[in-house]
Protein backbone atom coordinates (compact mmCIF):
# COMPACT_ATOMS: atom_id res chain seq x y z
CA UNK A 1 -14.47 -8.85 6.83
CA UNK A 2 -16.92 -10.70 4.91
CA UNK A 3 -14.32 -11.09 2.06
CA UNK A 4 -11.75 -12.36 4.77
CA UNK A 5 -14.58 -15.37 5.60
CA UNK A 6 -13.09 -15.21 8.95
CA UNK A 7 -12.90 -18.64 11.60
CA UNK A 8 -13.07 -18.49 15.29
CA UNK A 9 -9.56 -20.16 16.21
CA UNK A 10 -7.70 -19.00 12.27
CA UNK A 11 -4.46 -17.55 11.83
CA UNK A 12 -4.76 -13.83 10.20
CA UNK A 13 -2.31 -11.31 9.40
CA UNK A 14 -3.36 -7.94 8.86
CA UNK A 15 -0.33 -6.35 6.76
CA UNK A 16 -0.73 -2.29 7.24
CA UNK A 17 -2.50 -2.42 10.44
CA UNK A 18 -2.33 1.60 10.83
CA UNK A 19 -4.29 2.50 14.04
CA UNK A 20 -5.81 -0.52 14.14
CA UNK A 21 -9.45 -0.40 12.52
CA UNK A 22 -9.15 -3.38 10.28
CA UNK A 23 -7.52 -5.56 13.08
CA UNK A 24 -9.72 -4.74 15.41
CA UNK A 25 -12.34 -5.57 13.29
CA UNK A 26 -10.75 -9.08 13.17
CA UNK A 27 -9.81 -9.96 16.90
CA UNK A 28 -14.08 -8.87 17.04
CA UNK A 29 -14.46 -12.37 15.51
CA UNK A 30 -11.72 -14.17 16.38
CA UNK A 31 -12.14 -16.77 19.10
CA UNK A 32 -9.49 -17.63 22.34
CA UNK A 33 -7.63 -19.36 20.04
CA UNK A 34 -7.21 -17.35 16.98
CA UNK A 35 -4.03 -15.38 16.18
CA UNK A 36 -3.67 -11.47 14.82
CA UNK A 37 -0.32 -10.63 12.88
CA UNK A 38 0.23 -7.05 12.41
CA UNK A 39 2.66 -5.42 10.51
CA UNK A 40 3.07 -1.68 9.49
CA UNK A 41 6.49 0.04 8.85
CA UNK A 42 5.41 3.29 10.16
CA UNK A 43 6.97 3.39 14.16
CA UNK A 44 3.79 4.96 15.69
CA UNK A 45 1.40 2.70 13.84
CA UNK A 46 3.32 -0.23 15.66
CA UNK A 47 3.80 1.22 19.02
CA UNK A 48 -0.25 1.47 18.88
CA UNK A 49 -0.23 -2.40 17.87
CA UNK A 50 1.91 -2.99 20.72
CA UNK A 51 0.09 -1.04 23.17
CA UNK A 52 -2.83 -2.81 22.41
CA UNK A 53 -1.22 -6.74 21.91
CA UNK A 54 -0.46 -6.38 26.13
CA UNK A 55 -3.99 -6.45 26.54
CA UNK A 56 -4.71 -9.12 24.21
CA UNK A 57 -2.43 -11.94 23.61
CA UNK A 58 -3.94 -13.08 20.31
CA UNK A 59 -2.32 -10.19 18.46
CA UNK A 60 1.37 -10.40 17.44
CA UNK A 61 3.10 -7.07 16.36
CA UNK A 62 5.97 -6.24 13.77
CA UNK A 63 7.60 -3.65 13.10
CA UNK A 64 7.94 -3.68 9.10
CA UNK A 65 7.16 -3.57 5.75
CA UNK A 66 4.80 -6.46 4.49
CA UNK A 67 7.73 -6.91 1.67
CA UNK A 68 9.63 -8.70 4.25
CA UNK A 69 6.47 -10.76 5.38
CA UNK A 70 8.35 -14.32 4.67
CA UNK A 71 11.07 -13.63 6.85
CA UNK A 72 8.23 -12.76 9.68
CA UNK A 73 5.67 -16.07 8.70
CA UNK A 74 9.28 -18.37 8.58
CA UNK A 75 10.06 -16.86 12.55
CA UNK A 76 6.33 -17.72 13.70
CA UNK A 77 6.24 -21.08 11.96
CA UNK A 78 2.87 -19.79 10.16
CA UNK A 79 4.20 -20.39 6.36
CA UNK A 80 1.49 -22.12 4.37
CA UNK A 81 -1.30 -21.54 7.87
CA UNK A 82 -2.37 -18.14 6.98
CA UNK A 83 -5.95 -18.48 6.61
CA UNK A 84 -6.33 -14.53 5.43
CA UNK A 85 -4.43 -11.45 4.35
CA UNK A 86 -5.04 -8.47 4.17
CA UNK A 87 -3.37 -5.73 2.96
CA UNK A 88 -4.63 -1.79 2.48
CA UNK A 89 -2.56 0.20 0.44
CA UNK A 90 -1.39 3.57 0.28
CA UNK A 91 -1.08 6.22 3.38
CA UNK A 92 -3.24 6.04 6.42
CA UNK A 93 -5.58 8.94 7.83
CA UNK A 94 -3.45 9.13 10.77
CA UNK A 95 0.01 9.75 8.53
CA UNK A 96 -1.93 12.25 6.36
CA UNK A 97 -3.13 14.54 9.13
CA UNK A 98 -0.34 15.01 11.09
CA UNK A 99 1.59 17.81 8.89
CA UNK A 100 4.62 16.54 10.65
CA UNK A 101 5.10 13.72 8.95
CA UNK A 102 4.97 15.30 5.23
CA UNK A 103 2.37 13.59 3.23
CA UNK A 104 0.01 15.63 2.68
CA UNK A 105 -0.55 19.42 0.37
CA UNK A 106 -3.16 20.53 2.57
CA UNK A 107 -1.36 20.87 5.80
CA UNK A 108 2.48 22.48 5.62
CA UNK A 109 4.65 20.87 7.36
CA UNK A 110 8.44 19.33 7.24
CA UNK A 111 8.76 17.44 3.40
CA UNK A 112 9.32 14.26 5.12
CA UNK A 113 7.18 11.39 3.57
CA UNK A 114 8.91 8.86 4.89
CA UNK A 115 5.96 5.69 6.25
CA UNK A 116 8.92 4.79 8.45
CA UNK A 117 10.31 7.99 9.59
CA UNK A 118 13.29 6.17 11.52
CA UNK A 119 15.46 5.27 8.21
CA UNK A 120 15.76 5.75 4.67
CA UNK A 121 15.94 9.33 2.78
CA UNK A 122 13.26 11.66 2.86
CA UNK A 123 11.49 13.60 0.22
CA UNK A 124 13.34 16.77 1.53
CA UNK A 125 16.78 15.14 1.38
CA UNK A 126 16.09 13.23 -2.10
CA UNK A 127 14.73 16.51 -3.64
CA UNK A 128 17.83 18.36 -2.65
CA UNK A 129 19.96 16.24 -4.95
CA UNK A 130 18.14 14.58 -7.81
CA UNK A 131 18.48 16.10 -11.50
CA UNK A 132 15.80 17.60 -13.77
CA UNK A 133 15.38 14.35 -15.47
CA UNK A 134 14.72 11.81 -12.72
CA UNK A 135 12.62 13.60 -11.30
CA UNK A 136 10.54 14.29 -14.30
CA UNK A 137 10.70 10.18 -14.63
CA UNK A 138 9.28 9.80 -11.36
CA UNK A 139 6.92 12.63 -11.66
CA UNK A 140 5.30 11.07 -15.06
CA UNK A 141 5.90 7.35 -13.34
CA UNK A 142 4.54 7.07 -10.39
CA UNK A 143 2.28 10.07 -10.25
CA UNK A 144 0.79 10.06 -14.03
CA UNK A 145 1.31 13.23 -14.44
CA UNK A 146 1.18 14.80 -17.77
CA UNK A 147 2.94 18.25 -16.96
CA UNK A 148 5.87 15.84 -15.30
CA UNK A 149 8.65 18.14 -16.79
CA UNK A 150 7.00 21.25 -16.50
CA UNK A 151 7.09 20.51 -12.70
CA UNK A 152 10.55 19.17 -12.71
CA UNK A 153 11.67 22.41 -14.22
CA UNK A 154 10.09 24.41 -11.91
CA UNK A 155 11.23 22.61 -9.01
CA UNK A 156 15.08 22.59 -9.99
CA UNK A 157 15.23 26.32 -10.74
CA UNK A 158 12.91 26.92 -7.35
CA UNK A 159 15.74 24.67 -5.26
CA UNK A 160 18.81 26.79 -6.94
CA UNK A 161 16.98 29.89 -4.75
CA UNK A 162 16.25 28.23 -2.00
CA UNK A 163 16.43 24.30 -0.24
CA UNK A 164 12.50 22.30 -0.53
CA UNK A 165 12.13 21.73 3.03
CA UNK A 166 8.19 22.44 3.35
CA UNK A 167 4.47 20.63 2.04
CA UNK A 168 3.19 23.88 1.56
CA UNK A 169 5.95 25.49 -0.44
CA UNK A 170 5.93 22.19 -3.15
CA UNK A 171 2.66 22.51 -3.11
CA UNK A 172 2.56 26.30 -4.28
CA UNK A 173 5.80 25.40 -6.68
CA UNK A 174 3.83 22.65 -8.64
CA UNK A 175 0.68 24.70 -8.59
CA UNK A 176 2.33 27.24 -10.19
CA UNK A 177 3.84 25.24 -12.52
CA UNK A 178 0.57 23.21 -13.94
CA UNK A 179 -1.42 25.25 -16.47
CA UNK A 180 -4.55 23.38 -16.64
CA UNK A 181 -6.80 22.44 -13.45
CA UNK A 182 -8.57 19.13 -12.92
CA UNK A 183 -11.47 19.21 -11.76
CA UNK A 184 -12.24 18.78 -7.96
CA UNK A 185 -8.51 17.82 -7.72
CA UNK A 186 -5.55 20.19 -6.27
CA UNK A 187 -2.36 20.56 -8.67
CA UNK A 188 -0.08 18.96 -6.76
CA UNK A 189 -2.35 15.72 -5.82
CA UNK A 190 -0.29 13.56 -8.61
CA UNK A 191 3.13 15.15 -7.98
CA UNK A 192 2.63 14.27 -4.23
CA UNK A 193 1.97 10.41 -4.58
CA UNK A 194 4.37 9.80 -6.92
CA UNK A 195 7.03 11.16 -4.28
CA UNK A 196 5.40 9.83 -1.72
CA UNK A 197 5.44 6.20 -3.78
CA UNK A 198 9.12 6.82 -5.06
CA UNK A 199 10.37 7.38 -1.28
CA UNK A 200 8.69 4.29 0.36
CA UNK A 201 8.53 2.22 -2.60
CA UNK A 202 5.85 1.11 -2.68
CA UNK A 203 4.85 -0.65 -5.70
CA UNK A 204 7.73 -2.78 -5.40
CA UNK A 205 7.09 -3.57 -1.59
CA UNK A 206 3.48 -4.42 -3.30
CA UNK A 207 4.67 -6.48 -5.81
CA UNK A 208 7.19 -8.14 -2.93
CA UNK A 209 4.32 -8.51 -0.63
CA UNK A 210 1.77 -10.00 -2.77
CA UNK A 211 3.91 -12.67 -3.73
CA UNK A 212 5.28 -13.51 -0.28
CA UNK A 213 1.20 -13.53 0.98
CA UNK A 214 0.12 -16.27 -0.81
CA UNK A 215 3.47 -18.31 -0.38
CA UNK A 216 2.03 -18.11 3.16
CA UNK A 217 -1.44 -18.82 2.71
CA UNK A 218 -3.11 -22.20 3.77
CA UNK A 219 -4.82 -23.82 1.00
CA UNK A 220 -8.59 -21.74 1.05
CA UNK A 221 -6.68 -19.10 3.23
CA UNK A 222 -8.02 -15.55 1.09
CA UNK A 223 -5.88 -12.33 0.04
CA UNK A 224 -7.99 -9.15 0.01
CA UNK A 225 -6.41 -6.30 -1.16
CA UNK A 226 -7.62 -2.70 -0.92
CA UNK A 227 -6.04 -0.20 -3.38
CA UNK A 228 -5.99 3.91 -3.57
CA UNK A 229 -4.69 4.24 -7.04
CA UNK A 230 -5.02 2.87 -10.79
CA UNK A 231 -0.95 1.77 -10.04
CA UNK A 232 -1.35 -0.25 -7.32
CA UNK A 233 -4.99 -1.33 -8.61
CA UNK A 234 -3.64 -2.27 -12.25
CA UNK A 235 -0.40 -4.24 -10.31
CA UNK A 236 -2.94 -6.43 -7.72
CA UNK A 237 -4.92 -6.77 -10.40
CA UNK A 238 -2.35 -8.29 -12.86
CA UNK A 239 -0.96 -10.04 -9.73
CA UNK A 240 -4.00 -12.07 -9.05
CA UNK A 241 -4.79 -12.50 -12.60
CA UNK A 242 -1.59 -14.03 -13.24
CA UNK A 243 -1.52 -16.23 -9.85
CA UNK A 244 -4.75 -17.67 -11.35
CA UNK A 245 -4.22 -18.95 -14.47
CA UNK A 246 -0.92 -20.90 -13.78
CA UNK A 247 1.93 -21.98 -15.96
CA UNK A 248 1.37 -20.17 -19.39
CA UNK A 249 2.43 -22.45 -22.35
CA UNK A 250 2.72 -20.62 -25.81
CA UNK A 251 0.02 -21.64 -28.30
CA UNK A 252 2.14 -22.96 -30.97
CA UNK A 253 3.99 -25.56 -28.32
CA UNK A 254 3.44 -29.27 -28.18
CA UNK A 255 2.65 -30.06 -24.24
CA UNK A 256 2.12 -33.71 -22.97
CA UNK A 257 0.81 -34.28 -19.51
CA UNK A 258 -1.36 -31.71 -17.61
CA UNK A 259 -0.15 -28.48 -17.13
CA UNK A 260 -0.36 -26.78 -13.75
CA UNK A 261 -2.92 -24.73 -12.64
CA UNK A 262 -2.70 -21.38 -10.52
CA UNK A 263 -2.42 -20.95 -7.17
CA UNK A 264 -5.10 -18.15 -6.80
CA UNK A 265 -8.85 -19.00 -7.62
CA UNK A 266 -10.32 -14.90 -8.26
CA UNK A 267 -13.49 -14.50 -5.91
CA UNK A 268 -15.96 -12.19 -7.27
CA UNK A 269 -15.21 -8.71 -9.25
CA UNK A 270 -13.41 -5.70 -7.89
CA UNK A 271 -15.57 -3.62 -4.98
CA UNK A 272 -15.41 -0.13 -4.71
CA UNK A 273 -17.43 1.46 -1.85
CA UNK A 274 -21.31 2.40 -2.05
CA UNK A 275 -22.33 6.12 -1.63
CA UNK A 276 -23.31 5.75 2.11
CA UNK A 277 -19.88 4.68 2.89
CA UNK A 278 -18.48 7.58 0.88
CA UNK A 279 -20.54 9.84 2.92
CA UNK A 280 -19.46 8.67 5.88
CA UNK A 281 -15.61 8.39 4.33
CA UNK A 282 -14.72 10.70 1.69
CA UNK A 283 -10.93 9.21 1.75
CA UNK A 284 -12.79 6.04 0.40
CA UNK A 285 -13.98 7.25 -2.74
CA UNK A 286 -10.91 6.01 -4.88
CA UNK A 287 -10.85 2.44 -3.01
CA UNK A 288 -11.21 -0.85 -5.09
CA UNK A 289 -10.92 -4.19 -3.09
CA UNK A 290 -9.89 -7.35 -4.91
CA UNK A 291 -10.10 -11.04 -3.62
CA UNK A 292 -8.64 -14.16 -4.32
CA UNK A 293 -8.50 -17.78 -2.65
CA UNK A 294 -5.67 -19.70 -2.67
CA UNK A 295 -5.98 -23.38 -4.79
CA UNK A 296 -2.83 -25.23 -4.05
C-alpha cells in the first residue's frame, strides 16, 4: 500500500484481485470518488469481486487475464489515468487449497490447474498427449528442474499403464522419479509450477501485462509487482530495468540530438518480507516486490 502511494479520489487497478485482500486494502483508502479495477481470470475469484462491487460502486470487476488489460483500460476510457497497478503473481491461497482445482501436491485432487477453469486445456488433458521431449522442455523450462527428463520418462511410461488424472498420483510419479531431495522442499514442488506455468501461461501473460500496465499509467501513476519465483522475478525485473533506461543506442554509433529516456523511473530495491510477516504467512517466504514510477 505504501508502495502504491495511494490518493483519495485516484484511479487503481488491482490486476489478480483473488479474494480480495489487496483490493480491499485499497477501497480502505480510497475516497467517494476513487475507482477500484479488478481483474482475475479465475471465475470464482471474480464472482467474489462482483459480489462485493454491488455493495460498493467504486469497484469495477473483470473477468480476465491482466494480458488483455488494454482492451479493458480502452472500454473504461482510463488509458494513460491509472495512478497504480498492481499485480501479484503466481496462484492464490484460495486456488491452492481447494484440491479441486489441481494446483497443489499436498492435497489429491482432479489434475486440473487451470486459473480459469471455464476454457483452455488442463494439465490432465495436456499430459495425456504430449511426448517425452516437450515435456522434459517444459519440465527443465519453466520449473528449473534438473532431473527434467528423468521425470518425463517416468511420466510417459506411468501414462502407457494408466491415464494422469490425479495431484496425488503425479506427485508420487515424480517423487519416485527424483533421486536426490532438497532440502525442506517436496519432489514434485518444481515439476508442479512449471505445469502449472505452462497451462496458464503465465510468463507470457506477465510479460503481456507488464507492458500493457504502464501504457496505462498516468504520468507518476506506480507499478508494484509481487513475484513467487526467480522466473517471474528475473522477467519484472528485466522488465522494469529495461522500461527505465530508454532507447539503447550502441556505443560505437554517432547520435545527434537527445536520446529518449525511459518511461519507468525504479523506486527503491526489491522487498522481500520481514520474519514477522513470514510467521504470520509462511506462503510469503519466496515473495519479492518491485516498484517503479512512470516518467513520461
Amino acid at each position: 500500500m505504501h508502495s502504491l502511494r495511494i490518493i483519495p479520489d485516484g484511479i487503481y487497478l488491482d490486476g489478480t484481485f483473488g479474494r480480495g485482500g489487496h483490493a480491499a486494502a485499497i477501497l480502505k483508502r480510497l475516497g467517494v470518488q476513487g475507482r477500484l479495477y479488478a481483474m482475475d481470470k479465475d471465475p470464482q475469484a471474480i464472482a467474489e469481486a462482483r459480489r462485493r462491487s454491488a455493495d460498493d460502486g467504486r469497484l469495477h470487476s473483470y473477468h480476465g487475464s491482466f494480458a488483455g488489460l488494454r482492451g479493458m483500460a480502452e472500454q473504461e476510457k482510463i488509458v494513460g489515468r491509472l495512478n497504480g497497478v498492481l499485480l501479484d503473481l503466481d496462484v492464490s491461497s484460495p486456488q491452492l487449497d481447494d484440491a479441486a482445482r489441481g494446483f497443489s501436491f499436498l492435497h489429491d485432487g482432479q489434475l486440473d490447474m487451470r486459473m480459469d477453469n471455464s476454457r483452455g486445456e488442463s494439465a490432465a488433458q495436456w499430459l495425456a498427449g504430449v511426448d517425452e521431449r516437450t515435456l522434459a522442455e517444459v519440465i527443465k523450462r519453466y520449473g528449473e528442474e534438473r532431473f527434467a527428463k528423468r521425470i518425463a520418462r517416468a511420466l510417459i511410461a506411468a501414462r502407457k499403464q494408466t491415464p494422469l488424472t490425479r495431484t496425488g498420483q503425479l506427485a508420487e510419479l515424480v517423487a519416485a522419479a527424483v533421486p536426490i531431495r532438497e532440502k525442506g522442499k517436496h519432489p514434485a514442488t518444481r515439476t508442479f509450477q512449471a505445469l502449472r506455468i505452462f497451462i496458464n501461461h503465465e510468463l507470457e501473460d506477465a510479460e503481456a501485462g507488464l507492458q500493457q500496465a504502464v501504457d496505462a499509467l498516468a504520468p507518476g501513476g506506480r507499478l508494484v509487482v509481487i513475484s513467487f519465483h526467480s522466473l517471474e522475478d528475473r522477467l519484472v525485473k528485466r522488465f522494469m530495468r529495461r522500461e527505465s533506461r530508454g532507447v539503447e543506442i550502441p556505443p560505437d554509433l554517432p547520435v545527434t540530438g537527445t536520446v529518449g529516456q525511459g518511461r519507468l523511473r525504479l523506486i527503491g530495491k526489491a522487498q522481500k518480507p520481514g520474519d514477522e510477516e513470514i510467521k504470520a504467512n509462511p506462503r510469503a517466504r519466496s515473495a519479492m516486490l518491485r516498484v517503479a514510477e512512470k516518467v513520461v
